[in-house]
Structure formats: structure tokens, C-alpha cells
PDB file of N, CA and C in Angstrom:
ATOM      1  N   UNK A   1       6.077  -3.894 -17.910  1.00  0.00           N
ATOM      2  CA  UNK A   1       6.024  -3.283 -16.599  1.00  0.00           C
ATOM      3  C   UNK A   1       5.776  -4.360 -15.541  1.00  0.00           C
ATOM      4  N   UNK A   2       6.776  -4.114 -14.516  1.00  0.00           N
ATOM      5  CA  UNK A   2       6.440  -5.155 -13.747  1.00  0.00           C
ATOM      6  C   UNK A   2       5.441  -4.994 -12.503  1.00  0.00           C
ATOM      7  N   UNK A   3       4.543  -5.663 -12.296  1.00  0.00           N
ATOM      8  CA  UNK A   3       3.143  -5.744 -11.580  1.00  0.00           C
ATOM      9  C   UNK A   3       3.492  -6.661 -10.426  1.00  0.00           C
ATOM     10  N   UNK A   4       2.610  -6.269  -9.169  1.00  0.00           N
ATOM     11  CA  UNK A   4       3.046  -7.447  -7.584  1.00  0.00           C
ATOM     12  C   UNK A   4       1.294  -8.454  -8.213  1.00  0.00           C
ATOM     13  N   UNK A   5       1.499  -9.459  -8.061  1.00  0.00           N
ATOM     14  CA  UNK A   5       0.661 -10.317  -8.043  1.00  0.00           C
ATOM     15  C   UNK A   5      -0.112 -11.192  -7.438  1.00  0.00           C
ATOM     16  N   UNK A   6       1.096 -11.187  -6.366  1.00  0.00           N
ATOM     17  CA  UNK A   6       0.517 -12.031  -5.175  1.00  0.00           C
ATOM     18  C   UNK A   6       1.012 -11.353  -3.919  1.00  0.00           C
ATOM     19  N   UNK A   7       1.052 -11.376  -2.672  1.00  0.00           N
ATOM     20  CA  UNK A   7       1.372 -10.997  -1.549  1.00  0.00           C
ATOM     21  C   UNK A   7       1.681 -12.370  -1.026  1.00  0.00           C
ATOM     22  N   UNK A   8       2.891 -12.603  -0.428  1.00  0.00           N
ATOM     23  CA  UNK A   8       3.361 -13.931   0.159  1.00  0.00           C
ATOM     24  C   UNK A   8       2.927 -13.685   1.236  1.00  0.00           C
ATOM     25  N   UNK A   9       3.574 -12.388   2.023  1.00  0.00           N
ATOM     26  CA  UNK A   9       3.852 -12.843   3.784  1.00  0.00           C
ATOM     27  C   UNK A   9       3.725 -11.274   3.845  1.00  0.00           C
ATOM     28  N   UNK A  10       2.885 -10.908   4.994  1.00  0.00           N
ATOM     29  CA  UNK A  10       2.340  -9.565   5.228  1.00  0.00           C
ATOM     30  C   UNK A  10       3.038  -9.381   7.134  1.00  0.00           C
ATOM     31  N   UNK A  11       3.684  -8.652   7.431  1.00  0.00           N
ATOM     32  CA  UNK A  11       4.627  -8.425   8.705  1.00  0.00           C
ATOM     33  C   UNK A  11       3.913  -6.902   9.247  1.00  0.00           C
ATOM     34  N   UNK A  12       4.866  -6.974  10.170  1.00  0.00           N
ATOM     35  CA  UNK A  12       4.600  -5.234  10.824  1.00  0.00           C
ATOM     36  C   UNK A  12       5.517  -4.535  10.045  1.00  0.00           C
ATOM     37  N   UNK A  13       4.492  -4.130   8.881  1.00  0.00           N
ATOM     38  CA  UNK A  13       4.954  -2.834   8.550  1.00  0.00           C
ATOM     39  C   UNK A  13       5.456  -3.256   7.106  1.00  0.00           C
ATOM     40  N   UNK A  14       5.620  -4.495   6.362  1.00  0.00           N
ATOM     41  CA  UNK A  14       6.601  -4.789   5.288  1.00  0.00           C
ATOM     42  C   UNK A  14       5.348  -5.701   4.803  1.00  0.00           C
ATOM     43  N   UNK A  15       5.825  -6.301   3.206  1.00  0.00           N
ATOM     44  CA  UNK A  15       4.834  -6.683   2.436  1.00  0.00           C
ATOM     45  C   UNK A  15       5.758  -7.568   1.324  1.00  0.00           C
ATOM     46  N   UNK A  16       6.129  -8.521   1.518  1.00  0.00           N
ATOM     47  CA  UNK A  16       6.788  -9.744   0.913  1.00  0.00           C
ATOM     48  C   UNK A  16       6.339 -10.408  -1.076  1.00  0.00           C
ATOM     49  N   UNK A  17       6.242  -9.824  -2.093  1.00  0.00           N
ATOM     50  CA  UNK A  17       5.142  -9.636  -3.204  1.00  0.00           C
ATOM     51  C   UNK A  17       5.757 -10.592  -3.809  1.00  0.00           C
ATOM     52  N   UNK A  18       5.327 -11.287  -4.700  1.00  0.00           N
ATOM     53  CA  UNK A  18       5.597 -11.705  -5.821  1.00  0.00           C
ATOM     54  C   UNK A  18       5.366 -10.837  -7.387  1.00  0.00           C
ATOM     55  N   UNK A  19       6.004 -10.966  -8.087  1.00  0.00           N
ATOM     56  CA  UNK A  19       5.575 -10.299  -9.485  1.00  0.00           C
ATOM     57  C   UNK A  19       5.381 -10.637 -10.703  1.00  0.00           C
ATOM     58  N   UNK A  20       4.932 -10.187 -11.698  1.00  0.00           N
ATOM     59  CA  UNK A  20       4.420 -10.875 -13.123  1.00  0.00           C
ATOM     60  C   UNK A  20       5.787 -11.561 -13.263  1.00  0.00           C
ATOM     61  N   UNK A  21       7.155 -10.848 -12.995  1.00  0.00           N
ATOM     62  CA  UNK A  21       8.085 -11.517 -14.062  1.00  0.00           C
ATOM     63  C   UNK A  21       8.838 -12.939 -13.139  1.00  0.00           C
ATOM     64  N   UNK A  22       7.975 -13.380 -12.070  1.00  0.00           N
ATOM     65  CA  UNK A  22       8.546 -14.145 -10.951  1.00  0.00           C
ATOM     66  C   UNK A  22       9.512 -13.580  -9.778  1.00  0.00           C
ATOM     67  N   UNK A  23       9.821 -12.749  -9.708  1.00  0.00           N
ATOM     68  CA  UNK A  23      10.570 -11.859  -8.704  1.00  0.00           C
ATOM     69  C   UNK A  23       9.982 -12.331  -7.652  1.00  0.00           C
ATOM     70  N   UNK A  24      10.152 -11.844  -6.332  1.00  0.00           N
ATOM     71  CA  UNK A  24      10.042 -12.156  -4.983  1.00  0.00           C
ATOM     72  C   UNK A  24      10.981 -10.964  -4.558  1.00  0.00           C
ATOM     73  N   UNK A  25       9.990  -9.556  -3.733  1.00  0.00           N
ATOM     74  CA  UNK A  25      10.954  -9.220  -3.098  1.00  0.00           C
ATOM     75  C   UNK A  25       9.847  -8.180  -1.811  1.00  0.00           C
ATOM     76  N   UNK A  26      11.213  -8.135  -1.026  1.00  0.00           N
ATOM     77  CA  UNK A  26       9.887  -7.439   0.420  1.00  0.00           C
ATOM     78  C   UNK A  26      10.112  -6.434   0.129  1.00  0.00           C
ATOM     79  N   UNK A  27       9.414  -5.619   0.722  1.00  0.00           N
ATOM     80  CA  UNK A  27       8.826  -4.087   0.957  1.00  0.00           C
ATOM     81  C   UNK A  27       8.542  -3.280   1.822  1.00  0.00           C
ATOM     82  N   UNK A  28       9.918  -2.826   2.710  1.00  0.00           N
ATOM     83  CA  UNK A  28       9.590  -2.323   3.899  1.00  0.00           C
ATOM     84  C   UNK A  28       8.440  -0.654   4.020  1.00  0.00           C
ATOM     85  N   UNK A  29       7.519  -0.860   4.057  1.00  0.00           N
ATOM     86  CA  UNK A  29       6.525   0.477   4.135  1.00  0.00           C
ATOM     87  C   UNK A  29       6.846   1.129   5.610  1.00  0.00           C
ATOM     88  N   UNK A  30       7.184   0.715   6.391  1.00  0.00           N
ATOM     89  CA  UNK A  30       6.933   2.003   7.797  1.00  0.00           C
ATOM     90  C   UNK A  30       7.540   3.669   7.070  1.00  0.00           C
ATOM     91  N   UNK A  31       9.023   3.241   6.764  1.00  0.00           N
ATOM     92  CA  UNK A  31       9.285   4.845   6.273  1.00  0.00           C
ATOM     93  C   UNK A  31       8.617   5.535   5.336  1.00  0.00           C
ATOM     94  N   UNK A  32       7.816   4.950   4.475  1.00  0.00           N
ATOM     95  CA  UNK A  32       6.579   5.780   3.766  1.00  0.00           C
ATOM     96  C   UNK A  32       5.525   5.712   4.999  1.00  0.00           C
ATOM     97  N   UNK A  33       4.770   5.100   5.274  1.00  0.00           N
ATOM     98  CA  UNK A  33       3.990   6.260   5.945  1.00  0.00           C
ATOM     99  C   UNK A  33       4.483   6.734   7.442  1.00  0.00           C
ATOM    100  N   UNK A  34       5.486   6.489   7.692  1.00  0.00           N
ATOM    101  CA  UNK A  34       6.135   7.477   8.644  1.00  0.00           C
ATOM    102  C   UNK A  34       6.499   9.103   8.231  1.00  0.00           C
ATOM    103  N   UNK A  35       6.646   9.138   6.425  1.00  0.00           N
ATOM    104  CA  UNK A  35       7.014  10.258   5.827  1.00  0.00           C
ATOM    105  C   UNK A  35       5.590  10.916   5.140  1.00  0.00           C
ATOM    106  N   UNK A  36       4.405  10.125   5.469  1.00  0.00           N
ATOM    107  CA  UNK A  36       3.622  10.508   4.947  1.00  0.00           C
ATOM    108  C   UNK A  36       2.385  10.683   6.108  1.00  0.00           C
ATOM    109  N   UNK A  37       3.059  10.635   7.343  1.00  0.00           N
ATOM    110  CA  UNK A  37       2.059  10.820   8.678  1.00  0.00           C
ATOM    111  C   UNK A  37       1.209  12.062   8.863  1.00  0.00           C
ATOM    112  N   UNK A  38      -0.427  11.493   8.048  1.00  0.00           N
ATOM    113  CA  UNK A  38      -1.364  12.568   8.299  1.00  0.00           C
ATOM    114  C   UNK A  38      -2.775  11.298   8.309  1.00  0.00           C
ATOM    115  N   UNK A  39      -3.708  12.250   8.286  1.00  0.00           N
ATOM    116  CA  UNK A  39      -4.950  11.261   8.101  1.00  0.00           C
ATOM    117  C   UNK A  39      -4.921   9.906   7.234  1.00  0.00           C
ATOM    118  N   UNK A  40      -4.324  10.068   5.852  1.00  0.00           N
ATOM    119  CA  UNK A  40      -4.016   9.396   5.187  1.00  0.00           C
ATOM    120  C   UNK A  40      -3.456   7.822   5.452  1.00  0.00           C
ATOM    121  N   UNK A  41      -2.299   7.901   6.610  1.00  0.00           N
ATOM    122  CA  UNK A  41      -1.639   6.673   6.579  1.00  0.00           C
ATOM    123  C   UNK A  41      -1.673   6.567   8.373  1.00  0.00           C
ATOM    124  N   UNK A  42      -2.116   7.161   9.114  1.00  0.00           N
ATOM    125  CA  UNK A  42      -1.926   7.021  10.743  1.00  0.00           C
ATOM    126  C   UNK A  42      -2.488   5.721  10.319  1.00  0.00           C
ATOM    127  N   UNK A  43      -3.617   5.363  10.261  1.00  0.00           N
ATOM    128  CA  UNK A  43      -4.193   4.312  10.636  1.00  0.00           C
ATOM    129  C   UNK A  43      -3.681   2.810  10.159  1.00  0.00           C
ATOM    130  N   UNK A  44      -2.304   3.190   9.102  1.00  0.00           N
ATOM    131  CA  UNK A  44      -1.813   1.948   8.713  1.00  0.00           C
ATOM    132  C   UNK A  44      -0.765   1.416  10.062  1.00  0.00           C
ATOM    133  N   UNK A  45      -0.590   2.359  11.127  1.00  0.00           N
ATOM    134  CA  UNK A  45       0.208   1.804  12.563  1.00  0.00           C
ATOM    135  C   UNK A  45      -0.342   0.873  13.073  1.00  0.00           C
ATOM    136  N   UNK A  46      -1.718   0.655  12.716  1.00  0.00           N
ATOM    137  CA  UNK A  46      -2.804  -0.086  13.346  1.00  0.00           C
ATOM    138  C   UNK A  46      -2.804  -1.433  12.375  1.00  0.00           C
ATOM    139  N   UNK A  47      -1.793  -2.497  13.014  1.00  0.00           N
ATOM    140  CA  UNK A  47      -1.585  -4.015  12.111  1.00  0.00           C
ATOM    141  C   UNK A  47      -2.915  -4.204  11.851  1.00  0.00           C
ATOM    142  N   UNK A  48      -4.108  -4.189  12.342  1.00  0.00           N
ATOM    143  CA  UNK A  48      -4.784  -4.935  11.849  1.00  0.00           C
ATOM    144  C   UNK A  48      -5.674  -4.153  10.651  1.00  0.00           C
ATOM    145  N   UNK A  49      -5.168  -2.886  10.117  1.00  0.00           N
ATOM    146  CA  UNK A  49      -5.595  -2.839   9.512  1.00  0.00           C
ATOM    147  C   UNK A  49      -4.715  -2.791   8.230  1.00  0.00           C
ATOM    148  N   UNK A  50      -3.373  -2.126   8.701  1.00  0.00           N
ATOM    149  CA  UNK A  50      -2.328  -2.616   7.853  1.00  0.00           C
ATOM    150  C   UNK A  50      -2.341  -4.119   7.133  1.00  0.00           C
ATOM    151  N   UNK A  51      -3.077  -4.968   7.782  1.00  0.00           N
ATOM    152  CA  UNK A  51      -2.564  -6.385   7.282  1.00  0.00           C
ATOM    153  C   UNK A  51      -3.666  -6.590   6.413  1.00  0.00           C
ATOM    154  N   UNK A  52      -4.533  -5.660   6.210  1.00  0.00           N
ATOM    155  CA  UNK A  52      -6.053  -5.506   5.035  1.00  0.00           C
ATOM    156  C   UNK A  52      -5.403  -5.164   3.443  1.00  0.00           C
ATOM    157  N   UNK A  53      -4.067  -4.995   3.594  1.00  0.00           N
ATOM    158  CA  UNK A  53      -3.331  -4.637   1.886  1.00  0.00           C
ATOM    159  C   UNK A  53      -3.885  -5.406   1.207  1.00  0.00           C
ATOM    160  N   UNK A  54      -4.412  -4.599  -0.004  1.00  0.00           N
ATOM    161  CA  UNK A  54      -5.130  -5.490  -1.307  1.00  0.00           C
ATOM    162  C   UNK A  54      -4.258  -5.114  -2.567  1.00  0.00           C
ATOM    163  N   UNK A  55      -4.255  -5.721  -3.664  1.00  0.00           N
ATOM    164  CA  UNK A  55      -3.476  -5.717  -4.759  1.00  0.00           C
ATOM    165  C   UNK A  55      -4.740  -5.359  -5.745  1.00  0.00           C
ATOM    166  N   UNK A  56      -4.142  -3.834  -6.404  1.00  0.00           N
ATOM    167  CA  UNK A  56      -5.121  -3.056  -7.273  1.00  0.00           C
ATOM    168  C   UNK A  56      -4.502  -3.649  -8.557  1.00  0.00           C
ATOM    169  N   UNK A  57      -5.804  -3.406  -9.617  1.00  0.00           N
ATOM    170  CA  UNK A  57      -5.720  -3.479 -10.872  1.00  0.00           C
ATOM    171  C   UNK A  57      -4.662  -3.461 -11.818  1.00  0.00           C
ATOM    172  N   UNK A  58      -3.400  -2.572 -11.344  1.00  0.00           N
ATOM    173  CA  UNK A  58      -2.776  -2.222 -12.050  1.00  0.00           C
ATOM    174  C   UNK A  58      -1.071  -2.599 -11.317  1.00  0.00           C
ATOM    175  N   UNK A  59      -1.724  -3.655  -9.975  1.00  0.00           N
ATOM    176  CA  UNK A  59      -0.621  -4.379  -9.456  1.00  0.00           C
ATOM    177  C   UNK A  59      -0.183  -3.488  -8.546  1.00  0.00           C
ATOM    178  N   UNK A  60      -0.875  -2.741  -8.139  1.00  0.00           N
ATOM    179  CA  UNK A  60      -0.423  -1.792  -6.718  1.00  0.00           C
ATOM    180  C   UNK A  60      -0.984  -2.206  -5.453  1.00  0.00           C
ATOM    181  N   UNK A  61      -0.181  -2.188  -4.269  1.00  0.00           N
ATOM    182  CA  UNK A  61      -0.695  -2.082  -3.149  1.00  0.00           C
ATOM    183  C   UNK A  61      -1.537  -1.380  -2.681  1.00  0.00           C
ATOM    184  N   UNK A  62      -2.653  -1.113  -1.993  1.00  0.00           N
ATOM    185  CA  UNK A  62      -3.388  -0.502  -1.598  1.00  0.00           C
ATOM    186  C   UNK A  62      -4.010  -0.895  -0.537  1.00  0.00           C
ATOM    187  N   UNK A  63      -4.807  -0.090   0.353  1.00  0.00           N
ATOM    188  CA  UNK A  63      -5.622  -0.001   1.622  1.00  0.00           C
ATOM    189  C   UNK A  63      -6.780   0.745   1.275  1.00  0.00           C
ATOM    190  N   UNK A  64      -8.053  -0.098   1.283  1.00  0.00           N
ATOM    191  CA  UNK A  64      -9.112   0.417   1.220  1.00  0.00           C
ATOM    192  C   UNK A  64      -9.774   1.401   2.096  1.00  0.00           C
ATOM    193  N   UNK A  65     -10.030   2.599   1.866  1.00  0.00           N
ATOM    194  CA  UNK A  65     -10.929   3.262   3.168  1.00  0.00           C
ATOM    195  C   UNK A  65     -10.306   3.387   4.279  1.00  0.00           C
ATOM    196  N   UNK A  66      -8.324   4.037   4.315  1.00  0.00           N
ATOM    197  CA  UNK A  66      -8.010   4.357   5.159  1.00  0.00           C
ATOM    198  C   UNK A  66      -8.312   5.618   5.936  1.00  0.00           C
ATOM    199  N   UNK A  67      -8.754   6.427   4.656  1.00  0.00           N
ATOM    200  CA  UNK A  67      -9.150   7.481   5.413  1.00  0.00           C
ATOM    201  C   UNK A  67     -10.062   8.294   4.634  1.00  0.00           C
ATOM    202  N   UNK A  68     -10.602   9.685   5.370  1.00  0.00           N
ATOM    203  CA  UNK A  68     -11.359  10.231   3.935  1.00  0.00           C
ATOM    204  C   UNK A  68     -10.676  11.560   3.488  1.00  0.00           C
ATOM    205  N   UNK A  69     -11.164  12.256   2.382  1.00  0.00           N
ATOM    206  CA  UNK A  69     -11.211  13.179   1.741  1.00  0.00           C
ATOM    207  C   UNK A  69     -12.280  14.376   1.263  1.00  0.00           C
ATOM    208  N   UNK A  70     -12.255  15.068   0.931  1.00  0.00           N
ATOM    209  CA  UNK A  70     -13.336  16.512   0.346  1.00  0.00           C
ATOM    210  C   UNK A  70     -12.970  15.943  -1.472  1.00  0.00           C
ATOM    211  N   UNK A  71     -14.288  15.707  -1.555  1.00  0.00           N
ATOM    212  CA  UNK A  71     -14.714  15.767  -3.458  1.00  0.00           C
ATOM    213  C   UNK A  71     -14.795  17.257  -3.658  1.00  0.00           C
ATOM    214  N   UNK A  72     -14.809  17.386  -5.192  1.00  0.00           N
ATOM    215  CA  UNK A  72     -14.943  18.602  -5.636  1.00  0.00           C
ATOM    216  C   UNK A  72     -16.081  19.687  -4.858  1.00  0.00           C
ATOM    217  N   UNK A  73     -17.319  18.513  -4.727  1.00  0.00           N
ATOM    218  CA  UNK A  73     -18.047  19.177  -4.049  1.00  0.00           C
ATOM    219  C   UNK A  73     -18.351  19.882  -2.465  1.00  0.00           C
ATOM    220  N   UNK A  74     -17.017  19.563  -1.804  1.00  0.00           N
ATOM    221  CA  UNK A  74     -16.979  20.066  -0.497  1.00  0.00           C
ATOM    222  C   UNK A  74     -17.381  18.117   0.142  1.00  0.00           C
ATOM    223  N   UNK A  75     -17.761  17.439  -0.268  1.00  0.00           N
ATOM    224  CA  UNK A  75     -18.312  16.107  -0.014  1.00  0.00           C
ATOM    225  C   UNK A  75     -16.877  15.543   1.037  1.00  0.00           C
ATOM    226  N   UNK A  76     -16.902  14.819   2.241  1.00  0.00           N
ATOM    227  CA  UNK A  76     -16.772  14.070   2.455  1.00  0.00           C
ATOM    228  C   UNK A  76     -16.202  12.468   2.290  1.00  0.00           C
ATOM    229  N   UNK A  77     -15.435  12.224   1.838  1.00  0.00           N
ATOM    230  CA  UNK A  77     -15.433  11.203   0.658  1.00  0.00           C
ATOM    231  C   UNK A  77     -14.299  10.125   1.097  1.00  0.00           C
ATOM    232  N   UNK A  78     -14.722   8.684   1.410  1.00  0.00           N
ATOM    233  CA  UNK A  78     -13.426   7.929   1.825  1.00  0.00           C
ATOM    234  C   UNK A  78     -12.746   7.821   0.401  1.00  0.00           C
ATOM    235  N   UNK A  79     -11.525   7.175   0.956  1.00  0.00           N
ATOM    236  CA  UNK A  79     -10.237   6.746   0.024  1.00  0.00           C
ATOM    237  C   UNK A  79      -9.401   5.869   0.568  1.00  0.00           C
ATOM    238  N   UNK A  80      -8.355   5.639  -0.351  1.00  0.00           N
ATOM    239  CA  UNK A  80      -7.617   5.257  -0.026  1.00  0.00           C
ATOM    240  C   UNK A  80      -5.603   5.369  -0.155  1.00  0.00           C
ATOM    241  N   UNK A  81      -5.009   4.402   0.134  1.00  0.00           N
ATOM    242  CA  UNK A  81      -3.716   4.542   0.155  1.00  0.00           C
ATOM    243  C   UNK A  81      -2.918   3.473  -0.318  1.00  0.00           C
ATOM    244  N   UNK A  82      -2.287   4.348  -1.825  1.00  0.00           N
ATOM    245  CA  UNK A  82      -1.790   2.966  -2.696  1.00  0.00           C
ATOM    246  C   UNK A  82       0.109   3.375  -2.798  1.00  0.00           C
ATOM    247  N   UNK A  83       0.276   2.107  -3.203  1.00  0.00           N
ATOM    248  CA  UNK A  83       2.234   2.515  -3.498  1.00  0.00           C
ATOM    249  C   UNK A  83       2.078   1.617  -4.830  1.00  0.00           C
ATOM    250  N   UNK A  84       2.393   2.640  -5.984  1.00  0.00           N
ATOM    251  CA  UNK A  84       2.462   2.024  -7.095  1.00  0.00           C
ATOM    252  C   UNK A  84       3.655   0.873  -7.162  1.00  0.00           C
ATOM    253  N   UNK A  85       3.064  -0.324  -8.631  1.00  0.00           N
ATOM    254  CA  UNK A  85       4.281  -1.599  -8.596  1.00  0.00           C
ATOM    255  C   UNK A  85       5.328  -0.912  -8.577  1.00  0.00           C
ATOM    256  N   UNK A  86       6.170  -0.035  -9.349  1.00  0.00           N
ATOM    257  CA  UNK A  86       7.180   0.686 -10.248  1.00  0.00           C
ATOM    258  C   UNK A  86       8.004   1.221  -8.709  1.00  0.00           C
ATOM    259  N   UNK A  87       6.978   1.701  -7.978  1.00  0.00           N
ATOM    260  CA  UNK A  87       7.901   2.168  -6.295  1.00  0.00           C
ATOM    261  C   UNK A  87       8.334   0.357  -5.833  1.00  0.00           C
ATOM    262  N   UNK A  88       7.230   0.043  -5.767  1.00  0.00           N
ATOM    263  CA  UNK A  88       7.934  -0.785  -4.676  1.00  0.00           C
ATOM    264  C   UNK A  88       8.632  -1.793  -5.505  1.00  0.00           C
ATOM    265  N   UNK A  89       8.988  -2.231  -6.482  1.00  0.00           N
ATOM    266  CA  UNK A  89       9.922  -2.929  -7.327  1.00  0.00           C
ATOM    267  C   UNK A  89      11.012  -2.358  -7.190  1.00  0.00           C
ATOM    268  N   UNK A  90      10.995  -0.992  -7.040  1.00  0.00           N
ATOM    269  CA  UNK A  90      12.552  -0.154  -7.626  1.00  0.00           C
ATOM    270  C   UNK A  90      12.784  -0.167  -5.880  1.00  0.00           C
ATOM    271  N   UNK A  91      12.307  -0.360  -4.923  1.00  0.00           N
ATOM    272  CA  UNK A  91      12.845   0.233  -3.821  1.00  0.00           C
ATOM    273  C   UNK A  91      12.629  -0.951  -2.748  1.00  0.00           C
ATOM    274  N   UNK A  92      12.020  -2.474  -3.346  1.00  0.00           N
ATOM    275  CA  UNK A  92      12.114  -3.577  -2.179  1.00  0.00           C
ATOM    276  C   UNK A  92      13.237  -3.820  -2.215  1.00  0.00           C
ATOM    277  N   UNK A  93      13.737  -4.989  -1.478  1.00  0.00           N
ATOM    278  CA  UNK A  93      14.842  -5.840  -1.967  1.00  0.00           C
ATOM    279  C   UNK A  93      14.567  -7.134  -1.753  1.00  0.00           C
TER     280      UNK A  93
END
């Protein structure tokens, strides 16, 4: 499975990765969270926080604490907002 490993070059709105198998390819994100415009991703319009993308465990993009959520318990609860490797491999160029 191929995993992003590194982040080269971080733009408005796109995300340039490297991957386990040496690949190199960008990743235009505006039309995901343009298609996903709710609490969740507004705040990725905001470069500077957009440009906070971290690379999860399992080689996914992610944004820490873009926004929050309700736990089981009615709780309050930040989160975050990830695009698995497998999306953005099959859909950079």
C-alpha cells in the first residue's frame, strides 16, 4: 500500500507528497473541501491553517483540531480532517 511520507511543497490549497514507493505527486484539495463545506473543513480556506497538514500514521494527510464534534456522550469533542494515502495517490497527479 502506498503511504505519503514526506510533504515537499504545501500551496493554496494543494499538497505536493512524496511516497513509500518514491512517487512524487500533487494533490489538489480545494474541491474536497469545497465538497465537503461545513464545520469540518471551512477553516482549511484559512492558509495558515491549511499549511498545518501533518502526515498520520498510516500515511494520511491530516489537520489537527480543525474543528469539533459531539462524543457518544453529548461531549463536545475536537477532531480532525484526514484524506486517506489510497485517495490521494489514486486522484493526485
Amino acid at each position: 500500500m502506498e503511504r505519503v511520507v514526506e510533504i515537499t511543497e504545501i500551496g493554496k490549497y494543494y499538497c505536493v507528497c512524496r511516497f513509500n514507493n518514491g512517487t512524487i505527486k500533487k494533490i489538489n484539495i480545494e474541491p474536497l473541501i469545497k465538497s465537503h463545506a461545513n464545520k469540518l473543513t471551512r477553516n482549511l480556506f484559512d492558509f495558515s491553517i491549511f499549511s498545518e497538514v501533518k502526515i498520520g500514521d498510516v500515511g494520511q494527510l491530516y489537520w489537527a483540531n480543525t474543528s469539533t464534534m459531539k462524543d457518544e456522550k453529548g461531549n463536545i469533542i475536537p477532531c480532525e480532517y484526514d484524506i486517506s494515502p489510497e485517495f490521494i495517490f489514486n486522484n493526485a497527479v
